[in-house]
C-alpha atoms as a PDB file:
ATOM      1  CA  UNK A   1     -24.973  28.394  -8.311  1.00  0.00           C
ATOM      2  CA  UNK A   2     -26.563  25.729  -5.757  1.00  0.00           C
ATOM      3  CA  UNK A   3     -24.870  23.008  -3.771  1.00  0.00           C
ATOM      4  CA  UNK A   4     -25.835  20.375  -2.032  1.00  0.00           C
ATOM      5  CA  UNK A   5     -24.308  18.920   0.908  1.00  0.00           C
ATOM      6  CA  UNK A   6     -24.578  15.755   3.176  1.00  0.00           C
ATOM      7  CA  UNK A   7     -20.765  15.136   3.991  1.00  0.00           C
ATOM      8  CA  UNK A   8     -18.921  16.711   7.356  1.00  0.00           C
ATOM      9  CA  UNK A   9     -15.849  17.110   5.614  1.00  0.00           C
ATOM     10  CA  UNK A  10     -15.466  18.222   1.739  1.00  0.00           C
ATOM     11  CA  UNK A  11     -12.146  18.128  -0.769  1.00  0.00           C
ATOM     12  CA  UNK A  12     -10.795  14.745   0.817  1.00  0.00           C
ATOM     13  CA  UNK A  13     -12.191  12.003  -1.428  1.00  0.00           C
ATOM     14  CA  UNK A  14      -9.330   9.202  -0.081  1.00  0.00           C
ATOM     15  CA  UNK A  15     -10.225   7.945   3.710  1.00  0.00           C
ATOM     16  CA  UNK A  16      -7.572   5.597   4.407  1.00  0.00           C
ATOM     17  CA  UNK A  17      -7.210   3.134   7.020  1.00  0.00           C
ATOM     18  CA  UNK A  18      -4.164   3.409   9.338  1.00  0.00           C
ATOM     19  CA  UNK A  19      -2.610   0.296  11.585  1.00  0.00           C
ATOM     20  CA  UNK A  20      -2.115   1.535  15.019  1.00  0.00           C
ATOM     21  CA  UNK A  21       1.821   1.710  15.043  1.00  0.00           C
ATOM     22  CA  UNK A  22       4.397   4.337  16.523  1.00  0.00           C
ATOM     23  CA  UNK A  23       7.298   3.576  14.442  1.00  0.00           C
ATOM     24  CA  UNK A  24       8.344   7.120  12.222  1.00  0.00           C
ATOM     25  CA  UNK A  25       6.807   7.705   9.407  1.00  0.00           C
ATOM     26  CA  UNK A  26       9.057  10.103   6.533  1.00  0.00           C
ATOM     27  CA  UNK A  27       7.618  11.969   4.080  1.00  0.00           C
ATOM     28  CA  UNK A  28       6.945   9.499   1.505  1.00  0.00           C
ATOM     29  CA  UNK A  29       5.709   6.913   3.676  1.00  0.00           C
ATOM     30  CA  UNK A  30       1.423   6.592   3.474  1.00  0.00           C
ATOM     31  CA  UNK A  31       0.980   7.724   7.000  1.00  0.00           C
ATOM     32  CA  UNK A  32       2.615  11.241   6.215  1.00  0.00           C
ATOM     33  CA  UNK A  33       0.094  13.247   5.532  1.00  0.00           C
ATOM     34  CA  UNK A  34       2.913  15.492   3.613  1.00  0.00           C
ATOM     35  CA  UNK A  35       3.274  12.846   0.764  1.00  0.00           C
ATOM     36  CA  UNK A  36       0.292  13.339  -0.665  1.00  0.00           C
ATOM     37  CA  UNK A  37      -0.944  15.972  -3.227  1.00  0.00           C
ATOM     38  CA  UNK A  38      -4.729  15.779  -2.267  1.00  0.00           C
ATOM     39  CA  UNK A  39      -6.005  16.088   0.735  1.00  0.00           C
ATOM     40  CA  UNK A  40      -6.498  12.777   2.777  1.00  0.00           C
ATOM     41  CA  UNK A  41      -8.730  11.433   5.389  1.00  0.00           C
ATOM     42  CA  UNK A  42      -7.065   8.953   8.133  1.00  0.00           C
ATOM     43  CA  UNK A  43      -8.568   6.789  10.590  1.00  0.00           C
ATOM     44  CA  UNK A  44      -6.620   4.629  13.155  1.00  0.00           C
ATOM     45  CA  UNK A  45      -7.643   1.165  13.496  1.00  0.00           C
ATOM     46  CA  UNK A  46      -6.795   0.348  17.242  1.00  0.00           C
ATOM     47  CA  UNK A  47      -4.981  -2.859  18.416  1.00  0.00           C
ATOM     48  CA  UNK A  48      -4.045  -3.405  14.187  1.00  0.00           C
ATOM     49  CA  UNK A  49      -0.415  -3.641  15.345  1.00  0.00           C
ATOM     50  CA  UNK A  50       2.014  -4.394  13.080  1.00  0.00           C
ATOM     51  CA  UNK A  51       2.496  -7.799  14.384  1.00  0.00           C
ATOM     52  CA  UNK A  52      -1.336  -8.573  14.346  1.00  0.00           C
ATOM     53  CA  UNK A  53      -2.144  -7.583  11.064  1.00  0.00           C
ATOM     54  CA  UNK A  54       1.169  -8.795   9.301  1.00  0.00           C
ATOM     55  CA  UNK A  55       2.024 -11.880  11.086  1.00  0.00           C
ATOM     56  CA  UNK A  56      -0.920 -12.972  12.633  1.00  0.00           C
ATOM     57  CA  UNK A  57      -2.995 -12.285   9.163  1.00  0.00           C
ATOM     58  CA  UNK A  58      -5.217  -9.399  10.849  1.00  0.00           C
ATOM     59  CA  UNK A  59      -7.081 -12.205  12.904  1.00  0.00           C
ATOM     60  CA  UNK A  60     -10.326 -10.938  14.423  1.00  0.00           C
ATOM     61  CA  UNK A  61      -9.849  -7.360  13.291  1.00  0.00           C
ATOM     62  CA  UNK A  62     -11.955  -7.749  10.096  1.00  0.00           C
ATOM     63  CA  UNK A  63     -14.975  -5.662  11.931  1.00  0.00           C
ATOM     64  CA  UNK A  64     -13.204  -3.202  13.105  1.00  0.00           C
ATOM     65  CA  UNK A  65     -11.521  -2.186   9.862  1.00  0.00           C
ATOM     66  CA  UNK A  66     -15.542  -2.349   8.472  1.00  0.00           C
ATOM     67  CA  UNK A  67     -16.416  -0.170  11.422  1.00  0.00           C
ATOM     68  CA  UNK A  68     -13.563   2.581  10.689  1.00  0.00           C
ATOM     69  CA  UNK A  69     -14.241   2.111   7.121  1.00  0.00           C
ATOM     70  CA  UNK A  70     -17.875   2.998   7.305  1.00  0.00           C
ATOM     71  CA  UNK A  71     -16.971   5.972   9.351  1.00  0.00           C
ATOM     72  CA  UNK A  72     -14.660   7.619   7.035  1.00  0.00           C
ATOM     73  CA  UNK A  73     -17.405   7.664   4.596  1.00  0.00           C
ATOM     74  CA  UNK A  74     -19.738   9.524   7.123  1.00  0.00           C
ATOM     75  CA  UNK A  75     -17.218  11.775   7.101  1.00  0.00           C
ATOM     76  CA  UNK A  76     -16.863  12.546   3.527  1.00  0.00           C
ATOM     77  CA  UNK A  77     -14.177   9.834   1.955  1.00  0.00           C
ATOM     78  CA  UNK A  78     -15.374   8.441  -1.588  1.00  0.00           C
ATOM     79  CA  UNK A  79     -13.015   5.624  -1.861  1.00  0.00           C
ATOM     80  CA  UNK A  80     -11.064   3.461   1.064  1.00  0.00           C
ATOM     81  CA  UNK A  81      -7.503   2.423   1.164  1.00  0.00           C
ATOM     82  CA  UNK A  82      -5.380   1.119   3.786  1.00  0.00           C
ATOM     83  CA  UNK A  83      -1.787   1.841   5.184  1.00  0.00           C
ATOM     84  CA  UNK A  84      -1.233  -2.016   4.430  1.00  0.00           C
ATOM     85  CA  UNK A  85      -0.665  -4.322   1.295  1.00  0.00           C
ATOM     86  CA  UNK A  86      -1.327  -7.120   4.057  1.00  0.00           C
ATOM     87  CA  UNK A  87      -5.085  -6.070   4.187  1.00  0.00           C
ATOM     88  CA  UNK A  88      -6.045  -7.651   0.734  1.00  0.00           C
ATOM     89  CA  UNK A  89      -7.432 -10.230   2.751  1.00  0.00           C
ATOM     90  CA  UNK A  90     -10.239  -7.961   3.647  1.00  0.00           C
ATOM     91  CA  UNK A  91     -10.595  -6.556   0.304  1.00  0.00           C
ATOM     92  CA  UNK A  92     -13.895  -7.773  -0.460  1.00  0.00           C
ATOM     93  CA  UNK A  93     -15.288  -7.710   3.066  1.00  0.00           C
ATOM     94  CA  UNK A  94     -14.635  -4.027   2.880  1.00  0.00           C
ATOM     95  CA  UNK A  95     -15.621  -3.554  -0.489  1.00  0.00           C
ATOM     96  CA  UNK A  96     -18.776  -5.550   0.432  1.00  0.00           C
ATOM     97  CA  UNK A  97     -19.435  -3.138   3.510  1.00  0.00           C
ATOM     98  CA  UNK A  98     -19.313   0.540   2.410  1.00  0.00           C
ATOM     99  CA  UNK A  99     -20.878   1.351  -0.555  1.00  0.00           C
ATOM    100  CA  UNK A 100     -17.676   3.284  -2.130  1.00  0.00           C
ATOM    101  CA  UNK A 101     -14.550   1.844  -3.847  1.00  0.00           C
ATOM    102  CA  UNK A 102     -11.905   0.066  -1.771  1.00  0.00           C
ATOM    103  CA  UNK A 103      -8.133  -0.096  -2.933  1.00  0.00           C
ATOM    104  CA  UNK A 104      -6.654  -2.360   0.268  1.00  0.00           C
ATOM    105  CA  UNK A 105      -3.496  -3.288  -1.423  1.00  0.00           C
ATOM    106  CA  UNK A 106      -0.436  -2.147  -3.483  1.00  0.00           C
ATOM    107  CA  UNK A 107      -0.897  -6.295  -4.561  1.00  0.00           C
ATOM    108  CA  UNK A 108      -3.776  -5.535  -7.092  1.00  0.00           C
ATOM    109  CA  UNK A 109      -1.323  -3.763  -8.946  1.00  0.00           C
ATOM    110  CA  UNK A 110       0.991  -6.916 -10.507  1.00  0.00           C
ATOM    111  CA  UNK A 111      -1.688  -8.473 -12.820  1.00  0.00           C
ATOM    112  CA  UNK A 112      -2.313  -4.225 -14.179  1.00  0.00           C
ATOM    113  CA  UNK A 113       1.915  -3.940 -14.410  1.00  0.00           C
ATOM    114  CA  UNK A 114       2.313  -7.819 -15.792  1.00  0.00           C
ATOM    115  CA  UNK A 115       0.126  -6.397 -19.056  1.00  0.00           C
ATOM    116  CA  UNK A 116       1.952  -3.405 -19.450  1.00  0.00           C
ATOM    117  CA  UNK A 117       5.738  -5.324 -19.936  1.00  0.00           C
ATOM    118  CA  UNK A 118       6.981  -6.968 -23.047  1.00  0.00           C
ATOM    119  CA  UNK A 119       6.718 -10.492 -24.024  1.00  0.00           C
ATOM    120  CA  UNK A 120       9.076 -12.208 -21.441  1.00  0.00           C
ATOM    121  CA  UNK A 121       9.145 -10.273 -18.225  1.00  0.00           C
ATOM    122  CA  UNK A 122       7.006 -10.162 -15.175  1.00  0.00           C
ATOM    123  CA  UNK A 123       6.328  -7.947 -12.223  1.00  0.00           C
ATOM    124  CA  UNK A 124       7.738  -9.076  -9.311  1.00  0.00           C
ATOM    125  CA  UNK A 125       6.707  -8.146  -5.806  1.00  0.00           C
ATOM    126  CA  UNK A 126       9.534  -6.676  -2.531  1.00  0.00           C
ATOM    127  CA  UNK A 127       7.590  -7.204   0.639  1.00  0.00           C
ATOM    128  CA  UNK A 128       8.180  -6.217   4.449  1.00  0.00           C
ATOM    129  CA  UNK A 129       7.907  -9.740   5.251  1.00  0.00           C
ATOM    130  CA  UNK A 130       8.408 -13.015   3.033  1.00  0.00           C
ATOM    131  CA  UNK A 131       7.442 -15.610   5.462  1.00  0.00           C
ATOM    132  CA  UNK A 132       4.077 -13.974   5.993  1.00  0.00           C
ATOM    133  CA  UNK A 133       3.089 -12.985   2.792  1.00  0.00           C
ATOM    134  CA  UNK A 134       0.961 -16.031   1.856  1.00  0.00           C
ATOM    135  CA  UNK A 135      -1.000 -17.541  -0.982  1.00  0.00           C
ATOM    136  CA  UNK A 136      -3.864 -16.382  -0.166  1.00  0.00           C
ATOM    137  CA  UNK A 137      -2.780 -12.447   0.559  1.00  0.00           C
ATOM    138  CA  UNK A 138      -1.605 -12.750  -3.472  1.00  0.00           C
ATOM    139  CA  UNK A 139      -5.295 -14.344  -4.494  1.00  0.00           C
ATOM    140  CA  UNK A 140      -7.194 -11.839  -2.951  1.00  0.00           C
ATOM    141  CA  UNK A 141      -5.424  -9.359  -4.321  1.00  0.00           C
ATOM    142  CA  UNK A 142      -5.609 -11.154  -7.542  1.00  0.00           C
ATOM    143  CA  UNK A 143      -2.049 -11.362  -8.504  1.00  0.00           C
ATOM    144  CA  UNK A 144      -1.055 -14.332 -10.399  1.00  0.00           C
ATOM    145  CA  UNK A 145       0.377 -17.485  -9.211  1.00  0.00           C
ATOM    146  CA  UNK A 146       4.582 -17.765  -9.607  1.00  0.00           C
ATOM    147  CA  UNK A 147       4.944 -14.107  -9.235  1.00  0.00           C
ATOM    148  CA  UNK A 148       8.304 -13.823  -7.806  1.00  0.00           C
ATOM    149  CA  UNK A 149       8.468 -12.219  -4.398  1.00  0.00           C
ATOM    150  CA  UNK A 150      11.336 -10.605  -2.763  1.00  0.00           C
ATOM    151  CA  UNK A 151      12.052  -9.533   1.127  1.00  0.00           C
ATOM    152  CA  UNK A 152      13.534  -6.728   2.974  1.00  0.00           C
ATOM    153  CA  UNK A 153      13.060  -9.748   6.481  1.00  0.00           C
ATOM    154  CA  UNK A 154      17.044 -10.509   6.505  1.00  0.00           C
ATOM    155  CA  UNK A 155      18.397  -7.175   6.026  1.00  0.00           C
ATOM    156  CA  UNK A 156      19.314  -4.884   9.049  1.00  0.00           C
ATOM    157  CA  UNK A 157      17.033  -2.527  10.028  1.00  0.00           C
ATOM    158  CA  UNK A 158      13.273  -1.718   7.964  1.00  0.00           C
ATOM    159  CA  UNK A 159      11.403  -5.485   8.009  1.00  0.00           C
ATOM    160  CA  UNK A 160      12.597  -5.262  12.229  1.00  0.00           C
ATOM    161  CA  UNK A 161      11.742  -1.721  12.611  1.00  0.00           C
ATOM    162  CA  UNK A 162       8.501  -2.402  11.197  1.00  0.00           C
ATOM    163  CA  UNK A 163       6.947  -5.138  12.638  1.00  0.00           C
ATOM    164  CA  UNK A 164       8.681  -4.806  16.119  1.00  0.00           C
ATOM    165  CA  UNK A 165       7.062  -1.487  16.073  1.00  0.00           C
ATOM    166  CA  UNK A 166       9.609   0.359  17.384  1.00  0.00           C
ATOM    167  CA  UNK A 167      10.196   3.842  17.452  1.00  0.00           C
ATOM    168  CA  UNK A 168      13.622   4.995  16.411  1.00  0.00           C
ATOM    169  CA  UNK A 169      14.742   4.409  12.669  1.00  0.00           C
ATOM    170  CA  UNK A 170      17.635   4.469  10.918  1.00  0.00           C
ATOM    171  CA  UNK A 171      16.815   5.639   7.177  1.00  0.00           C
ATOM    172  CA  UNK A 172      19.755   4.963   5.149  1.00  0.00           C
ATOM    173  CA  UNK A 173      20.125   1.725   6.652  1.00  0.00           C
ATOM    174  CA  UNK A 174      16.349   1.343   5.714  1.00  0.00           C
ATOM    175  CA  UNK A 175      16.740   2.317   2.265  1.00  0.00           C
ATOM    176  CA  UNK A 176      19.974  -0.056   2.128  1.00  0.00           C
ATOM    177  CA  UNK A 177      17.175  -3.073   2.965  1.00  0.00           C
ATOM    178  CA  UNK A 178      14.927  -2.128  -0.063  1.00  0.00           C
ATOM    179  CA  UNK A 179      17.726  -1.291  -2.643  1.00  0.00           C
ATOM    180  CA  UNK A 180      19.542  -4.691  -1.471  1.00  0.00           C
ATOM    181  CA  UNK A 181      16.162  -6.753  -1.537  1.00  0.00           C
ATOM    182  CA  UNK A 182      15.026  -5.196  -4.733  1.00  0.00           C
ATOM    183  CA  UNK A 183      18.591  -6.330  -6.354  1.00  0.00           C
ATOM    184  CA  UNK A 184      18.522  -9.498  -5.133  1.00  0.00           C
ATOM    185  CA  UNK A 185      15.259 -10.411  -6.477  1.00  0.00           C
ATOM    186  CA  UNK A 186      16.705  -9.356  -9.930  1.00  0.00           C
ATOM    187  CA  UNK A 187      19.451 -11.616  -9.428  1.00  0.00           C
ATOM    188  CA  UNK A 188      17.692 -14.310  -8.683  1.00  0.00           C
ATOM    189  CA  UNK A 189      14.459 -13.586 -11.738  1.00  0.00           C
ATOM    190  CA  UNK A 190      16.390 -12.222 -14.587  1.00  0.00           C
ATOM    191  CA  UNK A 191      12.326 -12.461 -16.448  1.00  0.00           C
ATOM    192  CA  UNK A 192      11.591  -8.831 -14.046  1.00  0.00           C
ATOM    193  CA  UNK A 193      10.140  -6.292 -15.943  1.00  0.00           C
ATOM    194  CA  UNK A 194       8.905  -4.202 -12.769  1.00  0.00           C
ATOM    195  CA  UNK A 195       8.851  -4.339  -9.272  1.00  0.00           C
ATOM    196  CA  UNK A 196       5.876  -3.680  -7.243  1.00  0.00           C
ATOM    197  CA  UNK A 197       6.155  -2.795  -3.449  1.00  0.00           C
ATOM    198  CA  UNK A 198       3.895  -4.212  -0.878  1.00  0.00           C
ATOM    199  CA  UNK A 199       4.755  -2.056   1.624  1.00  0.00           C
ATOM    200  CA  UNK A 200       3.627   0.965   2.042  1.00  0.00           C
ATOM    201  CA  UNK A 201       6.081   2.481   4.117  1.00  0.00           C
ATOM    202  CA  UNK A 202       8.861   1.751   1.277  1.00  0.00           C
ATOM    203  CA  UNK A 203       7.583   4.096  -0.759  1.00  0.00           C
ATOM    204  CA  UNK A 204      10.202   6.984   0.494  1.00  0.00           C
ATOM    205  CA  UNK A 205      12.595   4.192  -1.341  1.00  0.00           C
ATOM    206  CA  UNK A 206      10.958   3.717  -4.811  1.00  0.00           C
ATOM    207  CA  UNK A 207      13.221   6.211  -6.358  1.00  0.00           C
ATOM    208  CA  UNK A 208      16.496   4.625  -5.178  1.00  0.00           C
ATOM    209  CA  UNK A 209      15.382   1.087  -6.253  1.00  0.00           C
ATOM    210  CA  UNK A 210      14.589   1.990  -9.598  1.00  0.00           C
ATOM    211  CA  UNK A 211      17.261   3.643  -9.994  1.00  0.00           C
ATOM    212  CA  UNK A 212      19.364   0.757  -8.267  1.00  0.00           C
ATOM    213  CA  UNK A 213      17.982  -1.934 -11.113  1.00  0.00           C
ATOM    214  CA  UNK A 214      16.718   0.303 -13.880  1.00  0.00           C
ATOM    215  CA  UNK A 215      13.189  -1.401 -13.796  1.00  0.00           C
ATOM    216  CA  UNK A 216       9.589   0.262 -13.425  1.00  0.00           C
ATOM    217  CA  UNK A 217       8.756   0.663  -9.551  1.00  0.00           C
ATOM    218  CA  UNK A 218       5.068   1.155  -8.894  1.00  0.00           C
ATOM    219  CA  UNK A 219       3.915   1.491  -5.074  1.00  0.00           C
ATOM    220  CA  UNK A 220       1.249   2.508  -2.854  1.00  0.00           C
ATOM    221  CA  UNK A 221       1.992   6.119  -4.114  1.00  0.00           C
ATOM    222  CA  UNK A 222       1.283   4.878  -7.590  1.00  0.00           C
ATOM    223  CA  UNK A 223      -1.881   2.973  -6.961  1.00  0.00           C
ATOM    224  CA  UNK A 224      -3.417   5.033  -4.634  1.00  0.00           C
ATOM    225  CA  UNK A 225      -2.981   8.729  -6.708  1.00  0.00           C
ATOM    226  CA  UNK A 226      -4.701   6.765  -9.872  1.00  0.00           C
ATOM    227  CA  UNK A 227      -7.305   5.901  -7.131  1.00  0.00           C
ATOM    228  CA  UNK A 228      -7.786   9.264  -6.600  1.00  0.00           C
ATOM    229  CA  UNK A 229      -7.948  10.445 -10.138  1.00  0.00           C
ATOM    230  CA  UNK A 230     -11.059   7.881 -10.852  1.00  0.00           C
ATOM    231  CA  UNK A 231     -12.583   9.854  -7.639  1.00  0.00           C
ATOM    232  CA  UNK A 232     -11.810  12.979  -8.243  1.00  0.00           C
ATOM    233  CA  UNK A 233     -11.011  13.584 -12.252  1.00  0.00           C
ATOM    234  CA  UNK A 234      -9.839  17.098 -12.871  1.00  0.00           C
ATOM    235  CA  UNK A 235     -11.613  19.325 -14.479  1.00  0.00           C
ATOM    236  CA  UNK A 236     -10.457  21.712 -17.541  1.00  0.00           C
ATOM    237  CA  UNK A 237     -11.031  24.973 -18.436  1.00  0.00           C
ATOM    238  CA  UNK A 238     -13.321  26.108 -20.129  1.00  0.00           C
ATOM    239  CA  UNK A 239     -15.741  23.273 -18.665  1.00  0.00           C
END
């Protein structure tokens, strides 16, 4: 048999893009290396804080996310993804800039989940933060207009935790934020046929709001591991 190289590092075809934060990160959440099943490849955008990235709509930081980008793909990634639905506003800059596929968002999941429901029901979207989340985040990401979006931003603990960037974390008060959001945003669009999470830190909480209002919940888990099976197919025996 004969190989051919030209990567440093081999068997990690997902390089994804990591905000510069300090808050914790449990299994389940994309920064955890332990929640994935594939190997990963992470690079840490520094000064994309929370704050900058979320509320300030990643002003100015476009290059550097190009910049970290290309050098995850020296390095061996295949395909790019980020650590923040917020980033579909870079989608196509990215995807413009290295040469491999780019997933930025959980987002460009909703019009995919909207044709899978029956006649009469919708995805709806449970962000980090309402207020920010703004027309054009959804367009870039190509999600269609009236989606309904809910908020963990008035609960206790996640949306404050998050963006505040602070380092202590209270999980079940956490998962209370997404389970409450998530119901509330039933209440209030009785049409939902799924939910789709922006954030990628509530995926340790998918579980509990599906089970919490019995609809599909797709995350950043979801999109990103049928990312990696367009990158990386498996292969079966005998072939």
């Amino acid at each position: 048999m004969i190989v051919t190289g030209g990567k440093a590092v081999y068997g990690a075809a997902v390089g994804i893009l990591m905000l510069e934060a300090r808050f914790p990160r449990i299994p389940g959440d994309m920064g955890n290396a332990l929640t994935w099943p594939f190997p990963v490849l992470y690079r840490v955008v520094r000064d994309a804080s929370p704050d900058r990235v979320v509320r300030q709509g990643a002003a100015g930081l476009t290059d550097a996310f190009i910049a970290a980008a290309r050098d995850l793909v020296a390095d061996g990634a295949d395909g790019i993804t980020t650590n923040c639905g917020f980033l579909s506003l870079i989608q196509q800059d990215l995807a413009a800039a290295v040469g491999v596929p780019v997933a930025t968002s959980s987002l460009m999941q909703v019009a995919m989940v909207n044709r899978l429901l029956p006649p009469g029901r919708r995805a709806g979207i449970l962000t980090v933060s309402g207020s920010s989340l703004t027309a054009a985040h959804l367009a870039a990401a190509g999600v269609p207009e009236g989606t309904p979006v809910g908020s963990t931003e008035g609960g206790r603990e996640f949306t404050r935790v998050l963006l505040d960037n602070e380092d202590r974390l209270d999980v079940a008060a956490a998962r209370a934020d997404n389970v409450e959001a998530a119901r509330a945003l039933q209440a209030h669009h009785p049409d939902l046929g799924a939910i789709v999470l922006e954030c990628t830190n509530t995926i340790p909480y998918a579980a509990d709001i599906r089970a919490a209002t019995g609809l599909a919940t797709f995350s950043m888990e979801s999109f990103v591991s049928w990312f990696h099976a367009g990158l990386v197919p498996r292969r079966y025996p005998p072939g």
